[in-house]
N, C-alpha and C. Protein backbone atom coordinates (compact mmCIF):
# COMPACT_ATOMS: atom_id res chain seq x y z
N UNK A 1 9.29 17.21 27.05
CA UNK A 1 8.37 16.08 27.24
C UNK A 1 9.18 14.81 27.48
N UNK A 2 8.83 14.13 28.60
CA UNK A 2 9.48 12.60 29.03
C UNK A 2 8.50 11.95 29.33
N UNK A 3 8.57 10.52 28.89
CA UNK A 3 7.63 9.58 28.37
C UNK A 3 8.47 7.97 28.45
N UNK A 4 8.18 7.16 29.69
CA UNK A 4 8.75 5.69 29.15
C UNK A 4 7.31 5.16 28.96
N UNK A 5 7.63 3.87 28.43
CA UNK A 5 7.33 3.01 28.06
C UNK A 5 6.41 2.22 28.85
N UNK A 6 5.40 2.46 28.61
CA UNK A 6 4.36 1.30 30.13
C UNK A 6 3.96 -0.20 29.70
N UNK A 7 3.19 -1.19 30.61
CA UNK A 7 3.29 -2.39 30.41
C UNK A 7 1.97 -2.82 30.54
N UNK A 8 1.42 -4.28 30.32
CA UNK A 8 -0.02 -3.63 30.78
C UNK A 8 0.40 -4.61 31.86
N UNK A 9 1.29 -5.38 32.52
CA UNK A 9 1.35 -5.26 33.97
C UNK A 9 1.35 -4.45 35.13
N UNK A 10 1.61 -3.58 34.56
CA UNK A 10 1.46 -2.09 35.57
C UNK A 10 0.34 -1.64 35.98
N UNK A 11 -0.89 -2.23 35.22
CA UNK A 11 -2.48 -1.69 35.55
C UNK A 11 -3.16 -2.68 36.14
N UNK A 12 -4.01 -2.66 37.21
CA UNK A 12 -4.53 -3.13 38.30
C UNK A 12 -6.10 -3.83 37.21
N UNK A 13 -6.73 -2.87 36.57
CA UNK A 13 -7.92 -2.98 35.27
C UNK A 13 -7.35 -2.74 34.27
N UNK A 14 -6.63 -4.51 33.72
CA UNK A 14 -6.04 -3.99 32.85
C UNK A 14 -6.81 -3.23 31.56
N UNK A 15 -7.90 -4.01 31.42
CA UNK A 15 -8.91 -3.61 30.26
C UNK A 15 -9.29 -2.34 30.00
N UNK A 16 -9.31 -1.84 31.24
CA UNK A 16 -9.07 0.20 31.15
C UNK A 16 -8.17 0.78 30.83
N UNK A 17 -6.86 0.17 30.70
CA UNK A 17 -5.74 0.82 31.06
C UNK A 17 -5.66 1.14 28.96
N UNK A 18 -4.74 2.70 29.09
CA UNK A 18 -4.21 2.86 27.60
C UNK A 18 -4.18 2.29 26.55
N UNK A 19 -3.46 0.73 27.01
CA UNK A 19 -3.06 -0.14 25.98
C UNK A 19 -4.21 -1.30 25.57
N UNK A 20 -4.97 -0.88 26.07
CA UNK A 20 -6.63 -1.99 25.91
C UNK A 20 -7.87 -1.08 24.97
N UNK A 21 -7.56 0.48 25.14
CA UNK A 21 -8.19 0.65 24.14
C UNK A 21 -7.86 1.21 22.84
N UNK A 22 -8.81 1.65 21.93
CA UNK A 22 -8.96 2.17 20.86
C UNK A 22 -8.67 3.51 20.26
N UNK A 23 -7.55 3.86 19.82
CA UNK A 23 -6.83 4.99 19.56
C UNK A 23 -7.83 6.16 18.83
N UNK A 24 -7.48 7.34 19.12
CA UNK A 24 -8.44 8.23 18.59
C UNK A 24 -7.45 9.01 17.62
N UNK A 25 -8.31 9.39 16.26
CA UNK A 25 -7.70 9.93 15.18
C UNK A 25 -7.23 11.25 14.66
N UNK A 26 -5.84 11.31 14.04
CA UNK A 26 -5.50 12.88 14.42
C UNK A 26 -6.09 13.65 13.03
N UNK A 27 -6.28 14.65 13.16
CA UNK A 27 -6.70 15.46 12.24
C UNK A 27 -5.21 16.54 11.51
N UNK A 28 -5.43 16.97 10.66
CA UNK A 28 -4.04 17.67 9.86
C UNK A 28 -3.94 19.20 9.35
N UNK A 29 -3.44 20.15 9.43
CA UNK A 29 -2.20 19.66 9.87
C UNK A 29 -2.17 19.52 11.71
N UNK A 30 -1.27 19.05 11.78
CA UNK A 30 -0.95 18.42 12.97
C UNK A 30 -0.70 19.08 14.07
N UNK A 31 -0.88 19.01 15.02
CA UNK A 31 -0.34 20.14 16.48
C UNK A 31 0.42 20.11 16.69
N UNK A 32 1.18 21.19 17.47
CA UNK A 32 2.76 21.21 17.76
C UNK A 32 2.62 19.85 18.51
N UNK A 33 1.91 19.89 19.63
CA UNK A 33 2.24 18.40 20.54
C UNK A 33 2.12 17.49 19.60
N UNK A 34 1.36 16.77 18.70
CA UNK A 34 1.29 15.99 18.24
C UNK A 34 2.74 15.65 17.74
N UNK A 35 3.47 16.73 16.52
CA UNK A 35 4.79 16.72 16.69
C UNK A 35 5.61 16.34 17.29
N UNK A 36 5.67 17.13 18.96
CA UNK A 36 6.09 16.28 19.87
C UNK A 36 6.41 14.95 20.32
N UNK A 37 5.01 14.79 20.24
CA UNK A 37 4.86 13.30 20.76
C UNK A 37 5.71 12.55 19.62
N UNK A 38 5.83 12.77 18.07
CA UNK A 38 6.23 11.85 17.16
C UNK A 38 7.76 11.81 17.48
N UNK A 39 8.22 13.17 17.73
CA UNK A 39 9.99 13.49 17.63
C UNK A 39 10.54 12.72 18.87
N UNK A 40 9.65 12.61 19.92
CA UNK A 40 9.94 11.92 21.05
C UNK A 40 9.88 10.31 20.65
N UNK A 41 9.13 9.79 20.18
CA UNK A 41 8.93 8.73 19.77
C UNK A 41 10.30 7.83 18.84
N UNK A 42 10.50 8.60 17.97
CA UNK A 42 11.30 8.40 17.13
C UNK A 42 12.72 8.30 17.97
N UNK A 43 12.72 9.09 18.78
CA UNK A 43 14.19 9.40 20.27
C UNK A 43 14.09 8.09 20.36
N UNK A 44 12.98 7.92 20.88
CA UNK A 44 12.95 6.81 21.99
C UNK A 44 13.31 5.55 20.66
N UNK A 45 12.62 5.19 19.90
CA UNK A 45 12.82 3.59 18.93
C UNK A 45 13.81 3.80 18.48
N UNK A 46 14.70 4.78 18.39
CA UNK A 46 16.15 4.90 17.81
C UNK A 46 17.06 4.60 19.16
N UNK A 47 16.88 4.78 20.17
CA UNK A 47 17.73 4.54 21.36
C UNK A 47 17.37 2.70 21.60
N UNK A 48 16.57 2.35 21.69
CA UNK A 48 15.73 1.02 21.62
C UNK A 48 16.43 0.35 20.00
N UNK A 49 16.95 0.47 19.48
CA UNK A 49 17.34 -0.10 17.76
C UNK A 49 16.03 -0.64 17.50
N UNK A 50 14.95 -0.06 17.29
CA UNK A 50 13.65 -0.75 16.77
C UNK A 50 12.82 -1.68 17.53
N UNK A 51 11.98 -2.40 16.74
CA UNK A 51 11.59 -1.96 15.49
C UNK A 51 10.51 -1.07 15.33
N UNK A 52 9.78 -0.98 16.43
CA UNK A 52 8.29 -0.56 16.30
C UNK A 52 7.59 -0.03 17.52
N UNK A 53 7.11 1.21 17.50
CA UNK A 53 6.63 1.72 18.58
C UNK A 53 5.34 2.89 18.50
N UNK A 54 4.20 2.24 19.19
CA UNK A 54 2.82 2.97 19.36
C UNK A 54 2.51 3.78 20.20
N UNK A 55 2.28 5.01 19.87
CA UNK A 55 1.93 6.27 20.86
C UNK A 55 1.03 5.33 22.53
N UNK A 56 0.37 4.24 22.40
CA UNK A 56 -0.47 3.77 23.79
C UNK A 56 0.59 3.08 25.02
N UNK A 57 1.49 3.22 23.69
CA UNK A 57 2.74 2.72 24.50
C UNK A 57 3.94 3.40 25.61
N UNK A 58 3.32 4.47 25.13
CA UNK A 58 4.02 5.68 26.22
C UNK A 58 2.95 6.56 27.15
N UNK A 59 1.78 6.16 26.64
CA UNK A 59 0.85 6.21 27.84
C UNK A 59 -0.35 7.25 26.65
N UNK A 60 -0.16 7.41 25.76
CA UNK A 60 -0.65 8.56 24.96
C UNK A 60 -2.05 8.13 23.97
N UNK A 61 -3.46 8.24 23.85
CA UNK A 61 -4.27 7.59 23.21
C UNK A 61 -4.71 8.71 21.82
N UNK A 62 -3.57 8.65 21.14
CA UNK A 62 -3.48 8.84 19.62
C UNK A 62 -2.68 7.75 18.48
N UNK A 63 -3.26 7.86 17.55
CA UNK A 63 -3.49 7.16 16.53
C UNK A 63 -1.99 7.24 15.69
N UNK A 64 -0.72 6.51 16.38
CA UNK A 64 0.66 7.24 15.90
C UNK A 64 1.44 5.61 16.39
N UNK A 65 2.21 5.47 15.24
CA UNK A 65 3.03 4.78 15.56
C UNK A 65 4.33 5.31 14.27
N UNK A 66 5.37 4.63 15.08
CA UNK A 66 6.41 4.96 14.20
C UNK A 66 7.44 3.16 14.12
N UNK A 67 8.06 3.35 12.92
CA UNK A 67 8.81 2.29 12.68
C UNK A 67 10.04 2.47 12.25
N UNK A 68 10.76 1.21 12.77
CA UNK A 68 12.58 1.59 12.07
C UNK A 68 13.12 -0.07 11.85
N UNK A 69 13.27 -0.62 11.16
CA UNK A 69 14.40 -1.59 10.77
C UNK A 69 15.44 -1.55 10.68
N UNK A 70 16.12 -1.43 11.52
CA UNK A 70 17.30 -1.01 11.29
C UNK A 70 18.39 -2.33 10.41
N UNK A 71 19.32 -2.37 10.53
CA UNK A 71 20.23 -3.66 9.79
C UNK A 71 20.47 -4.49 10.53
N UNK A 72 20.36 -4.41 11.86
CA UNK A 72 20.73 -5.79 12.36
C UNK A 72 19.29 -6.70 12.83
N UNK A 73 18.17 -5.43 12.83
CA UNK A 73 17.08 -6.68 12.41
C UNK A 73 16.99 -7.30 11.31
N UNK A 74 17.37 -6.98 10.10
CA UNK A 74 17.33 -7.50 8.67
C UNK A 74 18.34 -8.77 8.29
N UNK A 75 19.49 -8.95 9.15
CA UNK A 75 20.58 -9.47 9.26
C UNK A 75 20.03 -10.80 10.07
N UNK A 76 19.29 -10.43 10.85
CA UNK A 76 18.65 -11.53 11.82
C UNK A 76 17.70 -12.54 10.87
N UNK A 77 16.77 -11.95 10.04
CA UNK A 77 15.77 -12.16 9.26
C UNK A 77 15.87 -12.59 7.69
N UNK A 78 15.42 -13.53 7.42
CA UNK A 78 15.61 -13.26 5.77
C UNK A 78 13.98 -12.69 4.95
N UNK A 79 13.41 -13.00 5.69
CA UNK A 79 12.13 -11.91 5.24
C UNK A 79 12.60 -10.99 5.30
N UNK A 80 13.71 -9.99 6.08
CA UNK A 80 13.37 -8.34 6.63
C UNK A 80 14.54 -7.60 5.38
N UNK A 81 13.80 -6.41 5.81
CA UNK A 81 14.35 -5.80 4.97
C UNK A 81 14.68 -4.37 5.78
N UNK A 82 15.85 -3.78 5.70
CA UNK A 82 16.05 -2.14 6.26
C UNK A 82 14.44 -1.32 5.78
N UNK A 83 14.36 -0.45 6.96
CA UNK A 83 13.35 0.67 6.55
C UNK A 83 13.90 1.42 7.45
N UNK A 84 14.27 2.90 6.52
CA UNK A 84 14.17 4.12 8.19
C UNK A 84 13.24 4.25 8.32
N UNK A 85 13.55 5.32 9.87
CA UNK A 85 12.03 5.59 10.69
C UNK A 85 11.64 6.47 9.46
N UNK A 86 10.19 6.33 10.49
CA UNK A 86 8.94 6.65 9.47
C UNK A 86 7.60 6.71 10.19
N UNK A 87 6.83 7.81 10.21
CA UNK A 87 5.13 7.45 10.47
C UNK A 87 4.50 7.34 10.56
N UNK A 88 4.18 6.31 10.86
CA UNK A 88 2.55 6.45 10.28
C UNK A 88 1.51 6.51 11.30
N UNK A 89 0.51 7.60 10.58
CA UNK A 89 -0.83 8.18 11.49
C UNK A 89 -2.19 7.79 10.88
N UNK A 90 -3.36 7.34 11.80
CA UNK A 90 -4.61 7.11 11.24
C UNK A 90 -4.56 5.92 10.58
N UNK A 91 -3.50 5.23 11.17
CA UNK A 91 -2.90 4.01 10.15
C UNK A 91 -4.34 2.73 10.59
N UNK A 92 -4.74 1.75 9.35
CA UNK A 92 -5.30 0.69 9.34
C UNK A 92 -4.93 -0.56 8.56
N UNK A 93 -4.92 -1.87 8.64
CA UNK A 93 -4.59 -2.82 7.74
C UNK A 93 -5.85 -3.72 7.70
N UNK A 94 -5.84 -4.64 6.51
CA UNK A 94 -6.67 -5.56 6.34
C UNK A 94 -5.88 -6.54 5.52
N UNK A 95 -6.20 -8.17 5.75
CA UNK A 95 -5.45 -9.33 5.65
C UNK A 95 -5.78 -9.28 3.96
N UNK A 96 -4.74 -10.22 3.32
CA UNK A 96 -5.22 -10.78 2.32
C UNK A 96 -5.07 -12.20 2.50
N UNK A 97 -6.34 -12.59 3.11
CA UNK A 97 -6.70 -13.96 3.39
C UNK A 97 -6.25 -14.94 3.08
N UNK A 98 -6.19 -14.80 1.12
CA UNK A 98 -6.08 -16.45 0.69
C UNK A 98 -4.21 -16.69 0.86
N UNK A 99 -3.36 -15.36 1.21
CA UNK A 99 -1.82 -15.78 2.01
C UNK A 99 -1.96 -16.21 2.33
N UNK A 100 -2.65 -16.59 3.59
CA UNK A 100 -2.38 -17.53 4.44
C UNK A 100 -1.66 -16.71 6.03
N UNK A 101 -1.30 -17.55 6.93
CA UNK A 101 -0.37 -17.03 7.86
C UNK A 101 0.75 -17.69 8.12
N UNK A 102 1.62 -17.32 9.23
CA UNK A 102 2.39 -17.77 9.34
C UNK A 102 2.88 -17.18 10.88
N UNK A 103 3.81 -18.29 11.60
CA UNK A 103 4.05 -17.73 13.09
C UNK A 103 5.46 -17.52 13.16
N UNK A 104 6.05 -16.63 13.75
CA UNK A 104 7.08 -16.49 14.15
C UNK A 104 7.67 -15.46 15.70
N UNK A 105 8.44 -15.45 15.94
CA UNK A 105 8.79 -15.08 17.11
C UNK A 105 8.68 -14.01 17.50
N UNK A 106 7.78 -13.04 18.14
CA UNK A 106 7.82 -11.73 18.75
C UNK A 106 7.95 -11.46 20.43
N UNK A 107 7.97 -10.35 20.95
CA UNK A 107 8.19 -9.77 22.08
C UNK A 107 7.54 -8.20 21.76
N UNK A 108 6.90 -7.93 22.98
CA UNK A 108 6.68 -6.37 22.82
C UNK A 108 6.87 -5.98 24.42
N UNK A 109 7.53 -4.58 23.97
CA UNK A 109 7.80 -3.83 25.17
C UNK A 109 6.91 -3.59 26.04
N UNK A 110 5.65 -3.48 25.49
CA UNK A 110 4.78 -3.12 26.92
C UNK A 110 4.28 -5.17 27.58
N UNK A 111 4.42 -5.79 27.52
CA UNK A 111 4.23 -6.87 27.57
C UNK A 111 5.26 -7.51 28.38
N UNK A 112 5.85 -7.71 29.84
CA UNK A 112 6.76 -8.08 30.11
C UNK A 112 6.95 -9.65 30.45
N UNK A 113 5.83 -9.80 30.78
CA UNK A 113 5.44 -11.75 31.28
C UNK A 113 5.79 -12.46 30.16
N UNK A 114 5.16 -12.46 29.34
CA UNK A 114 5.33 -13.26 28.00
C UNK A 114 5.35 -12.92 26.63
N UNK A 115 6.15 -13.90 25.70
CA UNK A 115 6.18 -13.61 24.70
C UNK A 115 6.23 -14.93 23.36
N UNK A 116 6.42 -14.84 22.30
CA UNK A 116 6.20 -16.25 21.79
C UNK A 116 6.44 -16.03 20.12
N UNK A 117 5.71 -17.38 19.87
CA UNK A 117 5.67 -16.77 18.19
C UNK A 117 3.65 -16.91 18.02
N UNK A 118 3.89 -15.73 17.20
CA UNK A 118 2.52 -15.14 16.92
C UNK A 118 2.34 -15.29 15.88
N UNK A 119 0.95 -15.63 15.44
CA UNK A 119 0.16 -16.12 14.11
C UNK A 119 0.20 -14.16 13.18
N UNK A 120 0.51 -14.27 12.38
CA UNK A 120 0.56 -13.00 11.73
C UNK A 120 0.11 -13.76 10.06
N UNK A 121 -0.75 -12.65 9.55
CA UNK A 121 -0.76 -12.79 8.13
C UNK A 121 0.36 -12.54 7.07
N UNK A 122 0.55 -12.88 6.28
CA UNK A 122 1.51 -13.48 5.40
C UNK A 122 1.63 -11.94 4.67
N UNK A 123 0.82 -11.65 4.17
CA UNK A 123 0.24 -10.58 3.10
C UNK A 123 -1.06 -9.09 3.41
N UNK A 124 -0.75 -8.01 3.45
CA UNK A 124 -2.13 -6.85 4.05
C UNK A 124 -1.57 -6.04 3.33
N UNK A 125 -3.04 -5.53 2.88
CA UNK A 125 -3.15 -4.26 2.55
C UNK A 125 -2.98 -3.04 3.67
N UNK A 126 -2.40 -2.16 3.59
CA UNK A 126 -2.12 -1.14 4.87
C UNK A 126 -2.73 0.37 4.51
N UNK A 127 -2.51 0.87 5.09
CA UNK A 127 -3.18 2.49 4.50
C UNK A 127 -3.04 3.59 6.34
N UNK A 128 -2.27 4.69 5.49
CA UNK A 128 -2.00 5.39 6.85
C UNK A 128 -1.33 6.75 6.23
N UNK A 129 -1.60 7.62 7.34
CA UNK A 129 -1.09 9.00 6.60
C UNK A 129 0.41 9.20 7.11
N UNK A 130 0.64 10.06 6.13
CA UNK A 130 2.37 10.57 6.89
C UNK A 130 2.39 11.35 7.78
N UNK A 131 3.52 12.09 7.63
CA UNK A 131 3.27 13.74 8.98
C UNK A 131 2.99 14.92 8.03
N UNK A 132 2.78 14.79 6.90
CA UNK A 132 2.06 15.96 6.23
C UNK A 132 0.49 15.79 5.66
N UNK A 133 0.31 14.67 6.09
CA UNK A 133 -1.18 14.27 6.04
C UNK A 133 -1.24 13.30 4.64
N UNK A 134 -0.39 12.77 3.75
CA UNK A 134 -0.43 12.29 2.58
C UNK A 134 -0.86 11.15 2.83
N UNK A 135 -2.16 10.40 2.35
CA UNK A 135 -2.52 9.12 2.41
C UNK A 135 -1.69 8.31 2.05
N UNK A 136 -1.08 7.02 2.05
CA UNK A 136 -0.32 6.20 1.53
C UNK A 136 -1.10 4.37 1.92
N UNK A 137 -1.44 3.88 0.34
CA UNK A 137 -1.66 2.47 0.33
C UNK A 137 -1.13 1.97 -0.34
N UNK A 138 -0.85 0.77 0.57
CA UNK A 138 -0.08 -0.16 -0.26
C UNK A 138 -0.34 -1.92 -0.28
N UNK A 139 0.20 -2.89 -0.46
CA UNK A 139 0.25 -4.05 -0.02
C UNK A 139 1.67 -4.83 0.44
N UNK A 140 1.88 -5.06 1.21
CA UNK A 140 2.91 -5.58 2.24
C UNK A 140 2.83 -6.96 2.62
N UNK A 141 4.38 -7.30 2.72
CA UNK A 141 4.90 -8.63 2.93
C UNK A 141 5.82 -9.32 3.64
N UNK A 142 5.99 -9.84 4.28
CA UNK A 142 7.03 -10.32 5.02
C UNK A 142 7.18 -9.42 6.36
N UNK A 143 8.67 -9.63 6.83
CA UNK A 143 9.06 -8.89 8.69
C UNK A 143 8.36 -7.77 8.79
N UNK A 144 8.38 -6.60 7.48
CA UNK A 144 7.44 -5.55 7.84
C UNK A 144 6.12 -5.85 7.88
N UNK A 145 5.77 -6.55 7.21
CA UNK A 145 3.75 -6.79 7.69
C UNK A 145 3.41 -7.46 8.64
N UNK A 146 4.67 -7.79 9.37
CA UNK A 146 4.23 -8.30 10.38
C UNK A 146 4.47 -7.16 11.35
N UNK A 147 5.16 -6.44 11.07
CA UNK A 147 5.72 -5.52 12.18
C UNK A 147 4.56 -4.57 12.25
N UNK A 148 3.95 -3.87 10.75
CA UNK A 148 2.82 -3.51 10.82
C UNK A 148 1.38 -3.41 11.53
N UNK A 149 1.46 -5.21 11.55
CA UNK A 149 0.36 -5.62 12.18
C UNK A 149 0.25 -5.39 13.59
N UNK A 150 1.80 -5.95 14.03
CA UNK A 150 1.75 -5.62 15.36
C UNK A 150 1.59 -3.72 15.92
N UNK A 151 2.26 -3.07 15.50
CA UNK A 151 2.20 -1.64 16.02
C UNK A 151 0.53 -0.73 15.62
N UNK A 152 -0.38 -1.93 14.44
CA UNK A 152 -1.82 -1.29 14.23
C UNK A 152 -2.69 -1.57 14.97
N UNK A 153 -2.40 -3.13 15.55
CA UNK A 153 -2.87 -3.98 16.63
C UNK A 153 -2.40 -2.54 17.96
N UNK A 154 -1.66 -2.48 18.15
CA UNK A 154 -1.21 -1.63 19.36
C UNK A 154 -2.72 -0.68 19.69
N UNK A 155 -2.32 0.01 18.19
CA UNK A 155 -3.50 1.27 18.17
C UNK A 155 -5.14 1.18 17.77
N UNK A 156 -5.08 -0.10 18.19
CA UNK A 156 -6.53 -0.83 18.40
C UNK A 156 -6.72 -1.27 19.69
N UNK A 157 -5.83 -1.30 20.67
CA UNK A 157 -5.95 -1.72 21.86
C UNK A 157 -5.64 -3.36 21.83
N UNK A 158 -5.01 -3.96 21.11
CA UNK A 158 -5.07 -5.68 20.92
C UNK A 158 -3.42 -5.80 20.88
N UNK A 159 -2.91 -6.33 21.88
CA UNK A 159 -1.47 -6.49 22.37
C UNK A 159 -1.37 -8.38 22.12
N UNK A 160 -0.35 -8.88 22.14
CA UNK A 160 0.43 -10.32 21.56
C UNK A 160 -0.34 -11.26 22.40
N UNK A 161 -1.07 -10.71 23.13
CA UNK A 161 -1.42 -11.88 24.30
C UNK A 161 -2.80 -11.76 23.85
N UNK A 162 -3.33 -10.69 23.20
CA UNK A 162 -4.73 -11.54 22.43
C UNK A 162 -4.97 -11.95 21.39
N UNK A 163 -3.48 -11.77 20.37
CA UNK A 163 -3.40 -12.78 19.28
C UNK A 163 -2.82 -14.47 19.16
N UNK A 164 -2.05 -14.55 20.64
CA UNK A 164 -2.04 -15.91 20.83
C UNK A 164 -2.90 -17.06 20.62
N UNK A 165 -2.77 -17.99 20.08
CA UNK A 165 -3.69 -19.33 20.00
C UNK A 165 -3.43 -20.40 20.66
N UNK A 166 -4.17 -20.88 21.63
CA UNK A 166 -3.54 -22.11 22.43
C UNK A 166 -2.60 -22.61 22.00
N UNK A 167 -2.50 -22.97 20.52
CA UNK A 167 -1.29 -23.94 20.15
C UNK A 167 -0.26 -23.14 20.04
N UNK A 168 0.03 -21.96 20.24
CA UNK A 168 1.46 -20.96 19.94
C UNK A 168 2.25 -21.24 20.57
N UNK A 169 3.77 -21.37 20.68
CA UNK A 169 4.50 -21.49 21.45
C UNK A 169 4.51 -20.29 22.24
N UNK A 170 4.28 -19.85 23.67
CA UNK A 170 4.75 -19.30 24.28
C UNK A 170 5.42 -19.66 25.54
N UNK A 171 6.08 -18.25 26.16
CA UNK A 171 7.08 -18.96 27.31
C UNK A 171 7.80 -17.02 27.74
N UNK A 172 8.23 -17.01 28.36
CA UNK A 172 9.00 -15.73 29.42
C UNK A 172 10.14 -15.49 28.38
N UNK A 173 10.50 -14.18 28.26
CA UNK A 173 11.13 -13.80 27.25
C UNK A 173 12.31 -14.61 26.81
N UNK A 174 13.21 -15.01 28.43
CA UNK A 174 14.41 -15.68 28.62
C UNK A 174 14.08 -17.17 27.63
N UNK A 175 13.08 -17.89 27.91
CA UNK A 175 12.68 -18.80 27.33
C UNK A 175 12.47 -19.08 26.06
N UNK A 176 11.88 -17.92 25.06
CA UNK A 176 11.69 -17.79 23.79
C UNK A 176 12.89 -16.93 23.37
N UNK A 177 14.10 -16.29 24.10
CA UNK A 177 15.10 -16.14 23.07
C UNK A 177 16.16 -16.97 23.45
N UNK A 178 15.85 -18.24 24.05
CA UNK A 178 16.92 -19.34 24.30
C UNK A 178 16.24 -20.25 22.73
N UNK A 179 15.20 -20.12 22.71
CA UNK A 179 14.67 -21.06 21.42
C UNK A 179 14.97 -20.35 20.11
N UNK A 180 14.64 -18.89 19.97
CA UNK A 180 15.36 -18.48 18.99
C UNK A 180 16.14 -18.49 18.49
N UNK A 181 17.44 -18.33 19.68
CA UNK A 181 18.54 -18.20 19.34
C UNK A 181 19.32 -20.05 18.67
N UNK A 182 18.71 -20.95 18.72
CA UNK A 182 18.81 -22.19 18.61
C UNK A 182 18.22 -22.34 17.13
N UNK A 183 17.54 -21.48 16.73
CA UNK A 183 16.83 -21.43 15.52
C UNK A 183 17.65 -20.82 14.52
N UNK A 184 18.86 -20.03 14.85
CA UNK A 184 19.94 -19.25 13.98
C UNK A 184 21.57 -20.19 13.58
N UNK A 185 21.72 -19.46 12.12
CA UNK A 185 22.72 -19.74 12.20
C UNK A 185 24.22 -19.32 13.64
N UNK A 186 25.20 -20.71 13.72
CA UNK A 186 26.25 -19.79 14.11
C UNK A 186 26.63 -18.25 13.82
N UNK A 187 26.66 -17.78 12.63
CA UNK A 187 26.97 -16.42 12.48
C UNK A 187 25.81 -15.94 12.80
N UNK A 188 24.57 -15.91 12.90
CA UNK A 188 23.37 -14.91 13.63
C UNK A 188 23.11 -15.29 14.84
N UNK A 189 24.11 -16.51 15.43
CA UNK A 189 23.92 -16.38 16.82
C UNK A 189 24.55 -15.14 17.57
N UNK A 190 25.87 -15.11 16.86
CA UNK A 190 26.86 -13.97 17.36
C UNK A 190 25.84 -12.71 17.59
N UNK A 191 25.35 -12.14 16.25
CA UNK A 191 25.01 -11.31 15.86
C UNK A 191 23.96 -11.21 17.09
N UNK A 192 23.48 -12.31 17.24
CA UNK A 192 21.62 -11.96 17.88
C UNK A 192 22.32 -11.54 19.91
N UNK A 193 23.33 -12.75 20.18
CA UNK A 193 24.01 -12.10 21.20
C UNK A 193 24.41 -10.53 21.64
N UNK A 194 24.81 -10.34 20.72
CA UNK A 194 25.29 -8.44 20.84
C UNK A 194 24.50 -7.52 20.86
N UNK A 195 23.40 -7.87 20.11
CA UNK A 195 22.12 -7.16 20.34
C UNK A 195 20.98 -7.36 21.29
N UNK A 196 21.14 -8.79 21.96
CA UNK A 196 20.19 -9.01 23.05
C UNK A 196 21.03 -7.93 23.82
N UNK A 197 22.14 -8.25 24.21
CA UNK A 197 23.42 -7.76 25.15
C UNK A 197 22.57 -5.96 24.84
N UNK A 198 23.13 -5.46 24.40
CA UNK A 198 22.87 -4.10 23.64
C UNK A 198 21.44 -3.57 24.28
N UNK A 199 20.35 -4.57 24.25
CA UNK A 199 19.12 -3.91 24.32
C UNK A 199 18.62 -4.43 25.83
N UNK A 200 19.35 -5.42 26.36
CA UNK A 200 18.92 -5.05 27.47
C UNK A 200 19.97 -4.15 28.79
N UNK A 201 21.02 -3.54 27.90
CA UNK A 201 21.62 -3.20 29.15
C UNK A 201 20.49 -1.26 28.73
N UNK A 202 20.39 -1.01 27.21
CA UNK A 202 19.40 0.10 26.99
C UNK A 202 18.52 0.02 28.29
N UNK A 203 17.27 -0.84 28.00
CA UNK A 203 16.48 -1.32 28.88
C UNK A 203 16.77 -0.72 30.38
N UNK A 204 17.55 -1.17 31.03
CA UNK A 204 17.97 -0.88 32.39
C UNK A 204 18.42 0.43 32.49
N UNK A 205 18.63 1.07 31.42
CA UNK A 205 19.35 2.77 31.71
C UNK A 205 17.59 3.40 32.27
């Protein structure tokens, strides 16, 4: 099985296209393909160094995302924290409101025009099964709940460009990681250099 990564620039309606709708839910135990699709997945966000990647994103309308933090996102971040891959299926979140939010800087792969910092909740409750079907809830905080949000958002059909708010900073990727990178220390400039470097020469393979 081979599978890249689609955009929703690539679709003529975009609103039809994969990444606009609403993921359908897997039942357990799981199908060999379903399998598939996860082991491939996991290939792929491990070749990519993270962080986060939704089955609508490879063209596939099941209810699957997988996640990885690796250390040099955590290194970047003082919210973040390492997580290996991991993932999660049938996954849902809900805010805990009186957090509050907060914006900070994202990009997503299927999204190539723009990117920015996005209003994300502070604090959610999450709930999603594993690959042996084990329910798991919890409450979550910081780089991962946001990362959360974004890859549940995926599998709802709701991509960065419909959580934008007029007032968000956005701008073309080049643009928002010239501001980022202005936002880091000297030593996480280095750091953030080697890994832009890193992921977009990935990118082009």
């Amino acid at each position: 099985m081979k599978k890249k990564i689609i955009a929703i620039e690539d679709f003529i309606d975009k609103e039809k296209s994969v990444l606009k709708s609403k993921t359908k839910r897997l039942t357990f135990p799981l199908f060999d393909e379903d399998k598939n699709i996860i082991a491939l997945m996991k290939e792929m966000l491990f070749t990519l160094e993270g962080v986060g990647l939704a089955a609508p994103q490879i063209g596939i309308n099941k209810n699957i995302a997988v996640i990885y933090i690796p250390e040099t996102a955590s290194l970047l971040r003082d919210d973040a924290k390492i997580y290996p891959m991991h993932t999660l299926i049938n996954a849902e979140y809900e805010p805990v409101e009186d957090q509050g939010k907060y914006r900070d800087f994202e990009a997503c792969y299927s999204v190539k025009t723009i990117c920015g910092q996005v209003p994300r909740y502070n604090v959610i409750k999450v709930k999603y099964q594993n690959e042996e079907g084990i329910e798991i809830s919890k409450i979550e905080a910081g780089f991962y709940a946001r990362v959360l949000q974004h890859e549940i958002d995926h599998l709802n059909g709701i991509l960065i460009t419909d959580v934008f708010t007029p007032d968000c900073l956005q701008g073309t990727f080049e643009e928002m990681a010239k501001l980022r990178r202005e936002s880091l220390t000297e030593e996480k400039k280095i750091l953030f250099d080697k890994l832009l470097k890193k992921k977009n020469l990935k990118q082009e393979d």
